[in-house]
C-alpha atoms as a PDB file:
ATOM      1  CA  UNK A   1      17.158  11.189  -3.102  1.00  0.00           C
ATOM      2  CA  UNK A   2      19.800  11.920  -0.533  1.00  0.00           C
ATOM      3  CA  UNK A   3      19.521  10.637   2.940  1.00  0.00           C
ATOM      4  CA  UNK A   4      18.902  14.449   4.542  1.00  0.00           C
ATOM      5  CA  UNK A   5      17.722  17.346   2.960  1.00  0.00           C
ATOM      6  CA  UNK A   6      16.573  20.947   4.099  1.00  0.00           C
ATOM      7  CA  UNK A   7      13.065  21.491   4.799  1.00  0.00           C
ATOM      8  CA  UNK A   8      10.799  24.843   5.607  1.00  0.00           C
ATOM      9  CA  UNK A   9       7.089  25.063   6.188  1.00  0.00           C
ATOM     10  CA  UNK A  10       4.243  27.928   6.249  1.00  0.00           C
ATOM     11  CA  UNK A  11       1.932  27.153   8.437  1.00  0.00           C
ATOM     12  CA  UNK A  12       2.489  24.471  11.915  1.00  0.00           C
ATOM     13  CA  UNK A  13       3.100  20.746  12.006  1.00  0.00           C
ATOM     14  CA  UNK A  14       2.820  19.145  15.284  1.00  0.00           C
ATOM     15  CA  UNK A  15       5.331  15.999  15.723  1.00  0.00           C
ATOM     16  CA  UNK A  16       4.658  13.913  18.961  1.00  0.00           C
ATOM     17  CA  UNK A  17       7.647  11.825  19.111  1.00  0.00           C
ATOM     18  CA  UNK A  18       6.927  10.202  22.602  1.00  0.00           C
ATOM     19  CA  UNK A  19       3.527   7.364  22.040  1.00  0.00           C
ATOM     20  CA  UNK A  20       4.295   6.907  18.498  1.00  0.00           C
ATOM     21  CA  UNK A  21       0.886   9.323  17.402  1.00  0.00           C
ATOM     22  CA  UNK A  22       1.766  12.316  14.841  1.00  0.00           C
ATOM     23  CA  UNK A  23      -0.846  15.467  14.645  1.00  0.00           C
ATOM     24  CA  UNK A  24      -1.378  17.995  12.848  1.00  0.00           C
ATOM     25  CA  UNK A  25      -2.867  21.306  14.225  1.00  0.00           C
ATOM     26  CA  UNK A  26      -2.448  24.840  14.053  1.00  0.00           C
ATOM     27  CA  UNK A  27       0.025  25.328  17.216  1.00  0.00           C
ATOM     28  CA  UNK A  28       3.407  24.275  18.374  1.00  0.00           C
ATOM     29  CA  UNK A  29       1.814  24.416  22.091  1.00  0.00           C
ATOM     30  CA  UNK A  30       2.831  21.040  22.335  1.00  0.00           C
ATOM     31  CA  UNK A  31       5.849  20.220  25.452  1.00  0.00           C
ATOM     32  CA  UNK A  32       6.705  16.856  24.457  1.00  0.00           C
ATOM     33  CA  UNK A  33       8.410  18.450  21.105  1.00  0.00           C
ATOM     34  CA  UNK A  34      11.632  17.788  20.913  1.00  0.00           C
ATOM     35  CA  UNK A  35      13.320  20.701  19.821  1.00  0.00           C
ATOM     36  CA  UNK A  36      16.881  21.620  17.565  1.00  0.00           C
ATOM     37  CA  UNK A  37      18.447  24.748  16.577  1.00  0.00           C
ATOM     38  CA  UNK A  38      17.262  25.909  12.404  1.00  0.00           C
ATOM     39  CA  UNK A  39      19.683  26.074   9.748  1.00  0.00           C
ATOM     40  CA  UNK A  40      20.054  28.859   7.404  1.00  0.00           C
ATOM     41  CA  UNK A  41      20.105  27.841   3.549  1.00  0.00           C
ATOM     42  CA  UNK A  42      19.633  30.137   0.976  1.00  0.00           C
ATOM     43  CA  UNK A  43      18.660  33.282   3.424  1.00  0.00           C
ATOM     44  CA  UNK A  44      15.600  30.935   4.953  1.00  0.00           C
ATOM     45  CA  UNK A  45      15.175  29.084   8.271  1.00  0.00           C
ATOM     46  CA  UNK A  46      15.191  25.286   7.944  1.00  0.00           C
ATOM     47  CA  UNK A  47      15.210  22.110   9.266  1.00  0.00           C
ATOM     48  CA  UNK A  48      16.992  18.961   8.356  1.00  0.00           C
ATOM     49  CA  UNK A  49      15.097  16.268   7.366  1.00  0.00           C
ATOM     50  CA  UNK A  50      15.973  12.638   6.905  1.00  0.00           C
ATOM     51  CA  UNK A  51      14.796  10.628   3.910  1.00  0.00           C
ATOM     52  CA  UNK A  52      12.606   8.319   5.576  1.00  0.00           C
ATOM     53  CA  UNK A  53      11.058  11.215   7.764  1.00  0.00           C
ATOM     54  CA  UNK A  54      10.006  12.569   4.417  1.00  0.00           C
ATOM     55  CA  UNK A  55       8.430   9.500   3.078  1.00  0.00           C
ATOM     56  CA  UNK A  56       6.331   8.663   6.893  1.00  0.00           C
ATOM     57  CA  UNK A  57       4.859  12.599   6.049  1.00  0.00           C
ATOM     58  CA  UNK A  58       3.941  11.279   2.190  1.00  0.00           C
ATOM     59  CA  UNK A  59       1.933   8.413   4.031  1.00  0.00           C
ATOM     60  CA  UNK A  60       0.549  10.136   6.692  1.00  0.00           C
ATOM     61  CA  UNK A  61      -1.268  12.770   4.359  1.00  0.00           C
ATOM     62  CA  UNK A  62      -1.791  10.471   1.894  1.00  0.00           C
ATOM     63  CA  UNK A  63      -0.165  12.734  -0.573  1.00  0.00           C
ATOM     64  CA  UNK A  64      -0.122  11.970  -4.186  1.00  0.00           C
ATOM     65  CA  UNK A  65       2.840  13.297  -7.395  1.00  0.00           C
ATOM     66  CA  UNK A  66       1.428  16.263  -8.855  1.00  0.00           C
ATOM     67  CA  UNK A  67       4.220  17.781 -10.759  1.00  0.00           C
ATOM     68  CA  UNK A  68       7.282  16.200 -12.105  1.00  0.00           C
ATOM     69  CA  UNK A  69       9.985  18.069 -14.023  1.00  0.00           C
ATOM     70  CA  UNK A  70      13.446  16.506 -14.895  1.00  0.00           C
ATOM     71  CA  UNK A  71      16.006  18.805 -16.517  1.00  0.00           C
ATOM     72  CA  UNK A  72      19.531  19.639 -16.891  1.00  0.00           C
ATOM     73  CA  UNK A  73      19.411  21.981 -13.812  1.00  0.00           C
ATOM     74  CA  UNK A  74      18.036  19.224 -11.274  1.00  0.00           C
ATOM     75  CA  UNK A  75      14.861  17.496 -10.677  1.00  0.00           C
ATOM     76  CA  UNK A  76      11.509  19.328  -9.366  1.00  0.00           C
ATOM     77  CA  UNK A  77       9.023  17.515  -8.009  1.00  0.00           C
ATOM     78  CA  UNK A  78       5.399  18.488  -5.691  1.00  0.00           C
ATOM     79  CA  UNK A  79       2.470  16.573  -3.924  1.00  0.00           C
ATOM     80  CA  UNK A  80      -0.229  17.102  -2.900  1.00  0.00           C
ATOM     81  CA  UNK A  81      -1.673  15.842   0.469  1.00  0.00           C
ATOM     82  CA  UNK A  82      -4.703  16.460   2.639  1.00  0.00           C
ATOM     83  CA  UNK A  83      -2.669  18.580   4.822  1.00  0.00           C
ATOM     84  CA  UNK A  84      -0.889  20.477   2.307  1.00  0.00           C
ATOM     85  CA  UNK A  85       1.765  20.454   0.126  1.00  0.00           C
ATOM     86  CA  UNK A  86       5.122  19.414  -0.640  1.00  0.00           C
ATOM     87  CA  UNK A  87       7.476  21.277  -3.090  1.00  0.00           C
ATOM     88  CA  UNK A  88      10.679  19.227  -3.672  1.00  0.00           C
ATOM     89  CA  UNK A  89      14.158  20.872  -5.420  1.00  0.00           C
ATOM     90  CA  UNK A  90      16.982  19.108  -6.127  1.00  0.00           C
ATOM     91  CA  UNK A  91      19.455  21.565  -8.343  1.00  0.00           C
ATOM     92  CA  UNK A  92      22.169  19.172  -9.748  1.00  0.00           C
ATOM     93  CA  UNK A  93      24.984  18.752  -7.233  1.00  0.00           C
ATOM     94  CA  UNK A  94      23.230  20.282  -4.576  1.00  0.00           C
ATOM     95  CA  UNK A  95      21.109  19.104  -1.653  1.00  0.00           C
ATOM     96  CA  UNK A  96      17.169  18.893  -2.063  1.00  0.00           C
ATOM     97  CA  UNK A  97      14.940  21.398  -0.287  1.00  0.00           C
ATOM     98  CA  UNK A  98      11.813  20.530   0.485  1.00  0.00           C
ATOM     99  CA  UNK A  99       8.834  23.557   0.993  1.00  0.00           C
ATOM    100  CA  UNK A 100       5.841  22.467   2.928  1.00  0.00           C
ATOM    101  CA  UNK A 101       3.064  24.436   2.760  1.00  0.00           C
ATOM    102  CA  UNK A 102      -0.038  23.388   5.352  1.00  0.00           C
ATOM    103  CA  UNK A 103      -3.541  23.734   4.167  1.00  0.00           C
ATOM    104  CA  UNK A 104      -5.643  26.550   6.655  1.00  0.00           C
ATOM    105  CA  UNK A 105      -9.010  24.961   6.265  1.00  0.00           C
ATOM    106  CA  UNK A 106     -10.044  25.269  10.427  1.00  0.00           C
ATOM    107  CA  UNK A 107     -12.497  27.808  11.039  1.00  0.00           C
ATOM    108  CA  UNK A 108     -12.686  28.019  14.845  1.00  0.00           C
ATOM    109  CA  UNK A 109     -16.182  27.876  15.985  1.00  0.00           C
ATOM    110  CA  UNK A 110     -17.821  26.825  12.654  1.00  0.00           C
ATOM    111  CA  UNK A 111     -16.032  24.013  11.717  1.00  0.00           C
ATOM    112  CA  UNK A 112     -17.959  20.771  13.888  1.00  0.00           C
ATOM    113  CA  UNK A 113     -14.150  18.699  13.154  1.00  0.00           C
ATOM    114  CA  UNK A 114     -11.630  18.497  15.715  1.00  0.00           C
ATOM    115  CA  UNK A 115      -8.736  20.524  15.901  1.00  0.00           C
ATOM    116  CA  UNK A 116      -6.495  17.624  15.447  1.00  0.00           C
ATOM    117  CA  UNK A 117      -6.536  14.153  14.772  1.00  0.00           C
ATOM    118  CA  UNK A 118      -4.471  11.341  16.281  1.00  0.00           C
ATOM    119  CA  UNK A 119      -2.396   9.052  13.655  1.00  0.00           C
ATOM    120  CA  UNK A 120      -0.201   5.506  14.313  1.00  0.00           C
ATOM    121  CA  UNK A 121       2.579   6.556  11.321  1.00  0.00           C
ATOM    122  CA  UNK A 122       3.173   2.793  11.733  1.00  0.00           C
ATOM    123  CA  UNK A 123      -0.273   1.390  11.154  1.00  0.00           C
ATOM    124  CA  UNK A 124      -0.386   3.827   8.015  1.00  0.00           C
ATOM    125  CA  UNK A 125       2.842   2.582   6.694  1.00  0.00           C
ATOM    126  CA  UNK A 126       1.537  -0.859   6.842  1.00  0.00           C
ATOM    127  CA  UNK A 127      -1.981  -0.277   5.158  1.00  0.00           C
ATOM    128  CA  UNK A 128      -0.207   0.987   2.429  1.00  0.00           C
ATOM    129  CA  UNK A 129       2.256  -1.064   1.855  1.00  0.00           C
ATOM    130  CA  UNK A 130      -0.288  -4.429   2.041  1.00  0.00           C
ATOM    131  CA  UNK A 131       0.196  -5.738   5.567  1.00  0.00           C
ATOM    132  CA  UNK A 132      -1.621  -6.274   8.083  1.00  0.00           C
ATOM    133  CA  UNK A 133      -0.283  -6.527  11.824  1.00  0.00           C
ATOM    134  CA  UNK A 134      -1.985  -7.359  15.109  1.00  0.00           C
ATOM    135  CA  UNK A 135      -3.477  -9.281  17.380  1.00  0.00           C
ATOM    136  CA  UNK A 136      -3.087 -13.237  17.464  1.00  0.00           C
ATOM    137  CA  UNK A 137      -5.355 -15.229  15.326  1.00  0.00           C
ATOM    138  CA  UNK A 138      -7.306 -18.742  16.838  1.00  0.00           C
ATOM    139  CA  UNK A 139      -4.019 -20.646  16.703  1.00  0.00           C
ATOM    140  CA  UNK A 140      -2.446 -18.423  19.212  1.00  0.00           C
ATOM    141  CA  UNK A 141      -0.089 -17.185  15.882  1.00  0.00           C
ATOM    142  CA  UNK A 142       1.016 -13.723  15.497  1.00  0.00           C
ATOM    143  CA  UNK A 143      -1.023 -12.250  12.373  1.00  0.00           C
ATOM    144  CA  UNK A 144       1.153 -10.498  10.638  1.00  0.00           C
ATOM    145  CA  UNK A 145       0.014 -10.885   6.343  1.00  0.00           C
ATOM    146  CA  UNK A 146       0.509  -8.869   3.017  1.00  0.00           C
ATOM    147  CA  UNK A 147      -1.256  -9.036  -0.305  1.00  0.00           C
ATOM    148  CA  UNK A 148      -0.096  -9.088  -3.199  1.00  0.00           C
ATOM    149  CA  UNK A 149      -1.011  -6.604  -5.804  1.00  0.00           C
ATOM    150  CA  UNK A 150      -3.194  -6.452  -9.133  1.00  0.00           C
ATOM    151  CA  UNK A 151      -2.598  -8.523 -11.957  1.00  0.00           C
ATOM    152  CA  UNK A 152      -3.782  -8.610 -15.638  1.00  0.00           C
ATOM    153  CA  UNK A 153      -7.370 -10.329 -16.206  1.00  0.00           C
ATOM    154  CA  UNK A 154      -7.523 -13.377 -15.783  1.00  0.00           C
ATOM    155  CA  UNK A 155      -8.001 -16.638 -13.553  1.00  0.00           C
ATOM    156  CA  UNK A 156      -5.347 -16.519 -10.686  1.00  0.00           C
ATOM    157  CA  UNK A 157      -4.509 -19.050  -7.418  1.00  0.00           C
ATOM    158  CA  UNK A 158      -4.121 -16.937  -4.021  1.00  0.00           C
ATOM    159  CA  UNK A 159      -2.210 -18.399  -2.182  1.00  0.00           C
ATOM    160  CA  UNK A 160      -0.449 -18.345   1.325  1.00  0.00           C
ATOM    161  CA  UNK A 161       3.024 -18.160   1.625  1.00  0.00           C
ATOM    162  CA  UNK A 162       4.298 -17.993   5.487  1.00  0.00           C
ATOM    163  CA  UNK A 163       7.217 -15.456   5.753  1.00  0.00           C
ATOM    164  CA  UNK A 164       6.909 -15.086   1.893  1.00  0.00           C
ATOM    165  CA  UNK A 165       6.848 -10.835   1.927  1.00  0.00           C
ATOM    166  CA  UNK A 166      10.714 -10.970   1.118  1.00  0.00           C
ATOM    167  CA  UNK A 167       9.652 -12.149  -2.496  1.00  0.00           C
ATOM    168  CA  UNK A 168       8.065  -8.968  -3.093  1.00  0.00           C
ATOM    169  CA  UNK A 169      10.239  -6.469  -5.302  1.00  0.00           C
ATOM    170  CA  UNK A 170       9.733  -2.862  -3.927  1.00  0.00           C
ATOM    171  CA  UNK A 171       7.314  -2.740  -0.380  1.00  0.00           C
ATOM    172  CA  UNK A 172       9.842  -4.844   1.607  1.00  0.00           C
ATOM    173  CA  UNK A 173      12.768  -2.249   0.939  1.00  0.00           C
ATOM    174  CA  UNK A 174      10.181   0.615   2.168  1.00  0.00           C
ATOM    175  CA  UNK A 175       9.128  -1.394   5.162  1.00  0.00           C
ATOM    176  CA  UNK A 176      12.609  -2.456   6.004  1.00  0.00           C
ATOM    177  CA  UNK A 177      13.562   1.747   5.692  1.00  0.00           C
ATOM    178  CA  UNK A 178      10.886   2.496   8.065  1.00  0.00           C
ATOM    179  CA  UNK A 179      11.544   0.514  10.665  1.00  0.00           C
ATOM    180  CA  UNK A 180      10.058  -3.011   9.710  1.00  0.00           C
ATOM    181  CA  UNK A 181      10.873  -6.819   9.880  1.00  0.00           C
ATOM    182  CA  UNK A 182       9.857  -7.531   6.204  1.00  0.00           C
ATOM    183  CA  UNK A 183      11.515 -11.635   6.620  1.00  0.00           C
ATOM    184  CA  UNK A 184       9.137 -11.584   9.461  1.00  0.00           C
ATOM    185  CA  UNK A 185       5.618 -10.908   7.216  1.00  0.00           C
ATOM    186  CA  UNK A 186       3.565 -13.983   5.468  1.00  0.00           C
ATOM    187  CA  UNK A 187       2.134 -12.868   1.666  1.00  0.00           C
ATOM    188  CA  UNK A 188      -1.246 -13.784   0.191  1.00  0.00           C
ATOM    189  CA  UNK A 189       0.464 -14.030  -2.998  1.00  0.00           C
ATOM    190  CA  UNK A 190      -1.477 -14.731  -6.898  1.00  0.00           C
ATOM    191  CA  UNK A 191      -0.363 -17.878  -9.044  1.00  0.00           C
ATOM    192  CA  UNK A 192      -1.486 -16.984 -12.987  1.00  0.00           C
ATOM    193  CA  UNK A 193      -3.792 -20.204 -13.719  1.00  0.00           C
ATOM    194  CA  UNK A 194      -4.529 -21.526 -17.019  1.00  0.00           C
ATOM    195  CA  UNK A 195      -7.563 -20.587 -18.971  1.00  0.00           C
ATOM    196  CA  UNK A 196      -8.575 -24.451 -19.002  1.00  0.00           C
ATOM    197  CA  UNK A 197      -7.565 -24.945 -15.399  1.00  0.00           C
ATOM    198  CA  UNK A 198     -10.226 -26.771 -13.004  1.00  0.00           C
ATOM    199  CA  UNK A 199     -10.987 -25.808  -9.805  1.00  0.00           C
ATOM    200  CA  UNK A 200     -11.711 -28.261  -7.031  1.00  0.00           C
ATOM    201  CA  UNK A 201     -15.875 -27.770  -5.654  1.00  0.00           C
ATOM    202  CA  UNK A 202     -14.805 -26.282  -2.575  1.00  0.00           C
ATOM    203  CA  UNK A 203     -12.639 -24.078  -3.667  1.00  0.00           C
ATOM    204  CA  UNK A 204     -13.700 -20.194  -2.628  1.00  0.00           C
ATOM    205  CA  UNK A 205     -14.187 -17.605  -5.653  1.00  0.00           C
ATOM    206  CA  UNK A 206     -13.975 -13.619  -5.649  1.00  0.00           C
ATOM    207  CA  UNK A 207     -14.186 -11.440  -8.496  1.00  0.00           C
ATOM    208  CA  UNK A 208     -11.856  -8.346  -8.007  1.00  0.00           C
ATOM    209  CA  UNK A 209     -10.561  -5.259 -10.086  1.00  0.00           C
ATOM    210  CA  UNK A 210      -7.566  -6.130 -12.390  1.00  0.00           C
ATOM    211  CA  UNK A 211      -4.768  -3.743 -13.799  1.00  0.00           C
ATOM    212  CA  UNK A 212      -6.890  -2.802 -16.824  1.00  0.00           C
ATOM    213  CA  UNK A 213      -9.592  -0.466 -16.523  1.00  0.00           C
ATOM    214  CA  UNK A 214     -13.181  -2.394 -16.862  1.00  0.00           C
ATOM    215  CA  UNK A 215     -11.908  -5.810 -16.782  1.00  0.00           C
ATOM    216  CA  UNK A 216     -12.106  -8.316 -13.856  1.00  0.00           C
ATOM    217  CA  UNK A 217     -10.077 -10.821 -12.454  1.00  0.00           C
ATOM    218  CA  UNK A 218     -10.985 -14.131 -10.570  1.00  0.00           C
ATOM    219  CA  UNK A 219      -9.603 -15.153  -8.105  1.00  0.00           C
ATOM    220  CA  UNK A 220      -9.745 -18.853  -6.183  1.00  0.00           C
ATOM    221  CA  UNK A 221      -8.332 -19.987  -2.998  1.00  0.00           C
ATOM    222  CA  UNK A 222      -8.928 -22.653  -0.535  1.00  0.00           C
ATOM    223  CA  UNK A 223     -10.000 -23.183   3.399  1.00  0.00           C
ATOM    224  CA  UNK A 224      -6.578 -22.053   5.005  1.00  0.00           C
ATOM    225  CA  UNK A 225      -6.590 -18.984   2.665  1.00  0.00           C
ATOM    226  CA  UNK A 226      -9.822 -17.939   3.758  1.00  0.00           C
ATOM    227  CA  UNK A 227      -9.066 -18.414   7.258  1.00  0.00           C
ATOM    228  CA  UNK A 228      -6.017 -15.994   6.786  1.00  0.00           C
ATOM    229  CA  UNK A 229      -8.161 -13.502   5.012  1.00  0.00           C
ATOM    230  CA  UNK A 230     -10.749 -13.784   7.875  1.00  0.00           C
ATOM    231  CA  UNK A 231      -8.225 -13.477  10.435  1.00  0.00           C
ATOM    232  CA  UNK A 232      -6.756 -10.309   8.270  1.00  0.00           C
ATOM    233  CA  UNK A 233     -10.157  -8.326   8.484  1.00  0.00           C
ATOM    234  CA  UNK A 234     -10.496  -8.797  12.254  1.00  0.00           C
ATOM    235  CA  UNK A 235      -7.152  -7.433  12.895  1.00  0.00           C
ATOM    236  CA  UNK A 236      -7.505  -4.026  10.632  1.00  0.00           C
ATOM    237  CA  UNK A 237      -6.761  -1.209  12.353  1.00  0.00           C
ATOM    238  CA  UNK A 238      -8.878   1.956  12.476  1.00  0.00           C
ATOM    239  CA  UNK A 239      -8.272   5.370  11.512  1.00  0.00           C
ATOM    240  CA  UNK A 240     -10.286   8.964  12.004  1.00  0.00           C
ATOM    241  CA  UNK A 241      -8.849   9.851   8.790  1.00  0.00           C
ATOM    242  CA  UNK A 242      -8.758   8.300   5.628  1.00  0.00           C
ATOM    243  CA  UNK A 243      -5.625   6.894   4.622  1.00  0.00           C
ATOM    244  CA  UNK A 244      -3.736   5.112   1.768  1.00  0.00           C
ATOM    245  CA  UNK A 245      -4.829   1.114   1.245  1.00  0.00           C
ATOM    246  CA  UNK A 246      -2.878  -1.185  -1.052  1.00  0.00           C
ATOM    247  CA  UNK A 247      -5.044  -1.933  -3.865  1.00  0.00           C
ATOM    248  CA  UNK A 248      -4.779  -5.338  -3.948  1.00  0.00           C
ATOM    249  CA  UNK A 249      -5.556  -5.664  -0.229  1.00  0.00           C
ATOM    250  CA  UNK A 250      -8.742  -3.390  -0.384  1.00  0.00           C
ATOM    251  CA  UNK A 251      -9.373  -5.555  -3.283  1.00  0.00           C
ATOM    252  CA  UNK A 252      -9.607  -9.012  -1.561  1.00  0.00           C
ATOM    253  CA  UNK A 253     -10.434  -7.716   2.038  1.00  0.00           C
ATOM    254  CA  UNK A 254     -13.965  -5.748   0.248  1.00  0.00           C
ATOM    255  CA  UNK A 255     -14.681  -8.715  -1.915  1.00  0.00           C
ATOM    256  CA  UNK A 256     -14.938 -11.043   0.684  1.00  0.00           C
ATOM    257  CA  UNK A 257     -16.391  -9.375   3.193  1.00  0.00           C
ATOM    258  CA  UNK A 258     -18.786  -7.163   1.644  1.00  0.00           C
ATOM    259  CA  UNK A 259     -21.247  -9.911   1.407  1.00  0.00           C
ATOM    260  CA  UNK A 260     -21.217 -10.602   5.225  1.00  0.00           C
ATOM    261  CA  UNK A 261     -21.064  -6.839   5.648  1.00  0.00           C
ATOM    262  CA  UNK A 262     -24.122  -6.266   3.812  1.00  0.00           C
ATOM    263  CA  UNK A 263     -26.235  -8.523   5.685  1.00  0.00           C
ATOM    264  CA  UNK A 264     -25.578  -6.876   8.905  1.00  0.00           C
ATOM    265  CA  UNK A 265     -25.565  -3.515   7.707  1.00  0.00           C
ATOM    266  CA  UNK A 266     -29.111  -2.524   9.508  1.00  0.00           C
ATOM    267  CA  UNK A 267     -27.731  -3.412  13.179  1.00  0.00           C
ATOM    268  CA  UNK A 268     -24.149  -2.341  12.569  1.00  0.00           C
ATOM    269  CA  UNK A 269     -25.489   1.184  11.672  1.00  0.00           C
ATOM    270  CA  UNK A 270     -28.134   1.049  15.109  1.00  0.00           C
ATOM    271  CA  UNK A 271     -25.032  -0.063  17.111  1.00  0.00           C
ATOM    272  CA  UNK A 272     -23.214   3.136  16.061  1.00  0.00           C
ATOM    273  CA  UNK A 273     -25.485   5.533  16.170  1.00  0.00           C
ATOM    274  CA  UNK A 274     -26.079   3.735  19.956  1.00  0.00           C
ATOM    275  CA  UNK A 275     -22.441   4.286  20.483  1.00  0.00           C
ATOM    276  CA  UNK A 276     -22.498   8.392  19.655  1.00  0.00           C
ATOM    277  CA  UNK A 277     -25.020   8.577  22.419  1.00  0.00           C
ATOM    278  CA  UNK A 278     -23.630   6.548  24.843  1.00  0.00           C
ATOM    279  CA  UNK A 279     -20.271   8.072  24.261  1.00  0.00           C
ATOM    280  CA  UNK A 280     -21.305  11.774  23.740  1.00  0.00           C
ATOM    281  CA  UNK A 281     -19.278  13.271  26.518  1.00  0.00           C
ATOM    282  CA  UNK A 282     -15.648  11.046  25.484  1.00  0.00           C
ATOM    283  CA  UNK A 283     -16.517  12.715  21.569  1.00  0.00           C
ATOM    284  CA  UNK A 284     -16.685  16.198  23.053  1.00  0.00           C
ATOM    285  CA  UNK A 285     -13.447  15.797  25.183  1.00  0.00           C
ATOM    286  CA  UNK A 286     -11.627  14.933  21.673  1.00  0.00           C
ATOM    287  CA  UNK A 287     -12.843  18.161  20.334  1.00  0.00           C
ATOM    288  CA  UNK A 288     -16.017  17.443  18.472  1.00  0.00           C
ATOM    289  CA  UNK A 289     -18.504  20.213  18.109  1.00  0.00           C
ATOM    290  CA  UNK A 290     -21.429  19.212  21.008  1.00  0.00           C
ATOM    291  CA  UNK A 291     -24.146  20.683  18.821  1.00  0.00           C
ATOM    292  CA  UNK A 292     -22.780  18.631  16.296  1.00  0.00           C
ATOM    293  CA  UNK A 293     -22.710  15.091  18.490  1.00  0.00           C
ATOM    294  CA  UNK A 294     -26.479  15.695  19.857  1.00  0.00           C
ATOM    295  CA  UNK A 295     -28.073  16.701  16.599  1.00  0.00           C
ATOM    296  CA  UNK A 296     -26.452  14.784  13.366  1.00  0.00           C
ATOM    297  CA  UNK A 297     -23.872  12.681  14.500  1.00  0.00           C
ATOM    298  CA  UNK A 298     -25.868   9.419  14.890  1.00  0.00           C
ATOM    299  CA  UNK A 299     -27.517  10.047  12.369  1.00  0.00           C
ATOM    300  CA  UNK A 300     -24.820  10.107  10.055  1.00  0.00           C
ATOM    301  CA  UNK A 301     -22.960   7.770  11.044  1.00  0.00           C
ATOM    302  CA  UNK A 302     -26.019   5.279  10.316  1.00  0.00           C
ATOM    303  CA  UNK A 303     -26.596   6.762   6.969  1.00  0.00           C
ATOM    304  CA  UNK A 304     -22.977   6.598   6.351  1.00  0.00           C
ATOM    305  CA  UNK A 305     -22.842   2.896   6.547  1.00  0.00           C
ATOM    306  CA  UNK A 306     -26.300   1.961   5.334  1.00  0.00           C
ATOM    307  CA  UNK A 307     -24.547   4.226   1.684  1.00  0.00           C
ATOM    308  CA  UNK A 308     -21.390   2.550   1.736  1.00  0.00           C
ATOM    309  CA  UNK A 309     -23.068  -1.525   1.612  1.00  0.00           C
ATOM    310  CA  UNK A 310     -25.625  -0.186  -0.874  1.00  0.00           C
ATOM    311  CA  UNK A 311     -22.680   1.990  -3.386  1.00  0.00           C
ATOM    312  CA  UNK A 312     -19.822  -0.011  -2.400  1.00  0.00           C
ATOM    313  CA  UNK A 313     -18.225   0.499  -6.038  1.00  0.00           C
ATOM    314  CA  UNK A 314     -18.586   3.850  -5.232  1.00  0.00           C
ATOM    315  CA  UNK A 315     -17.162   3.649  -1.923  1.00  0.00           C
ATOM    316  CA  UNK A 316     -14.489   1.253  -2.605  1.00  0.00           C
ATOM    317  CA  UNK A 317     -13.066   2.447  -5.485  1.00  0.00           C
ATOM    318  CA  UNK A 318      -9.859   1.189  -7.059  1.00  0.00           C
ATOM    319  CA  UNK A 319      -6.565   1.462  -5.034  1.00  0.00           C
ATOM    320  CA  UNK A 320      -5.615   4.616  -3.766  1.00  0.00           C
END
């Protein structure tokens, strides 16, 4: 696609370009916007729009391709995210236009969400694309890993590469676009293993989804491995929203912690519903709905987790 390309909306996109944190709401009330004359294009008020500014918004919503039409007259193309939708045309020889239509779900009063919720575009772009940044691990080390994705069933070797993202064939050209240091990223990546290979005794084993539907793949790695993976899940960031997760992270990260997980699901669930009552007054300031907080919130969030480690396949399903 071309590096700009004209862009026009129904409905209101909020764009915080000052603390890094994108929302989306239903007013342009906002007076840290930056703002820039429209350009005409076809009779219709637009904005330019940069490539990469297109492909942060895909992220963000978590938008998936739900149309696809190549032709002789130019490509069409439209996904669909949680906030809406994006309707792409590129006539041959022309610049793209891009139609973004925002989904009107709020319903004042009744609704017990907030208006808006706060998003790190960067944190986003790095769940999806396998890494995980943050934080220093034991060592005093910067932890800053990816994962490598599925593979076909089988048995396969993770192992840890330091600085070995760069090997990877598409994700280090998107995170070097958007702003990343992909020659700065270690990779958990998988070694195929013969079927007659022998593992060592103390070497770790997790059974994880594979690229074909209904078949598993194992997976074996040793004690620095597992220290990296460990370090990996206490460095994940959080998110009000649910976002895009490389498959073959979720895949390791779920597998090997689920266990642990599991056995403290019964005081993990107490210690939130503790926290919506302690913190009642900070969850109305961010727009919660107070009958909401004091009646089902805690309770909710304790059921919530106490579903999740007893479905996790249903929870945790495949990549997406």
């Amino acid at each position: 696609m071309g590096h700009e390309l004209f862009c026009y909306w129904k409905g209101a996109l909020n764009i915080s370009t000052t603390d890094t944190r994108w929302r989306y709401s239903n007013s342009l009330q906002s007076s840290r916007l930056e703002k820039a004359p429209l350009t005409y294009h076809k009779e219709v008020a637009c904005i330019t729009m940069s490539r990469t500014t297109l492909i942060v918004f895909v992220i963000l919503s978590g938008a998936r391709e739900s149309y696809r039409r190549d032709g002789p007259a130019g490509l069409r193309l439209a996904f669909g995210g949680y906030n809406g939708t994006y309707q792409i045309e590129w006539p041959l020889g022309q610049r793209p236009t891009l139609l973004f239509r925002a989904l009107e779900k709020y319903q004042g009063g009744k609704d017990i969400f907030p208006t808006y919720f706060s998003r790190r575009p960067s944190k986003c772009i790095e769940m999806l694309l396998s890494i995980v940044n943050g934080g220093r691990d034991n060592s005093n080390k910067a932890v800053k890993v990816a994962f490598a994705g599925r593979k076909r069933p089988g048995q396969w070797l993770l192992r840890f590469l330091p600085k070995g993202f760069n090997t990877q064939r598409a994700a280090p050209d998107v995170y070097n676009l958007l702003g990343g240091r992909a020659h700065e990223v270690d990779l958990l990546c998988r070694e195929c293993l013969n079927d007659d290979a022998v593992m060592c005794k103390d070497a770790r084993k997790l059974q994880v989804p594979s690229l074909e539907d209904d078949k598993t793949t194992i997976l074996y790695f040793g004690e620095r491995e597992e220290m990296v993976i460990a370090d990996c899940l206490d460095h994940l960031p959080w998110s009000p929203i649910p976002w895009s997760i490389h498959g073959g992270m979720k895949d390791v990260v779920v597998a090997y912690a689920l266990p642990y997980l599991a056995a403290y699901q019964q005081p993990l669930a107490r210690t939130l519903a503790e926290a919506v009552n302690i913190h009642s007054l900070a969850l109305q300031h961010r727009g919660w709905n107070p009958e909401f907080i004091h009646e089902s919130m805690a309770e909710k969030a304790a059921s919530a987790i106490l579903y999740a480690f007893s479905r996790p396949h249903h929870v945790f399903p495949g990549p997406s």
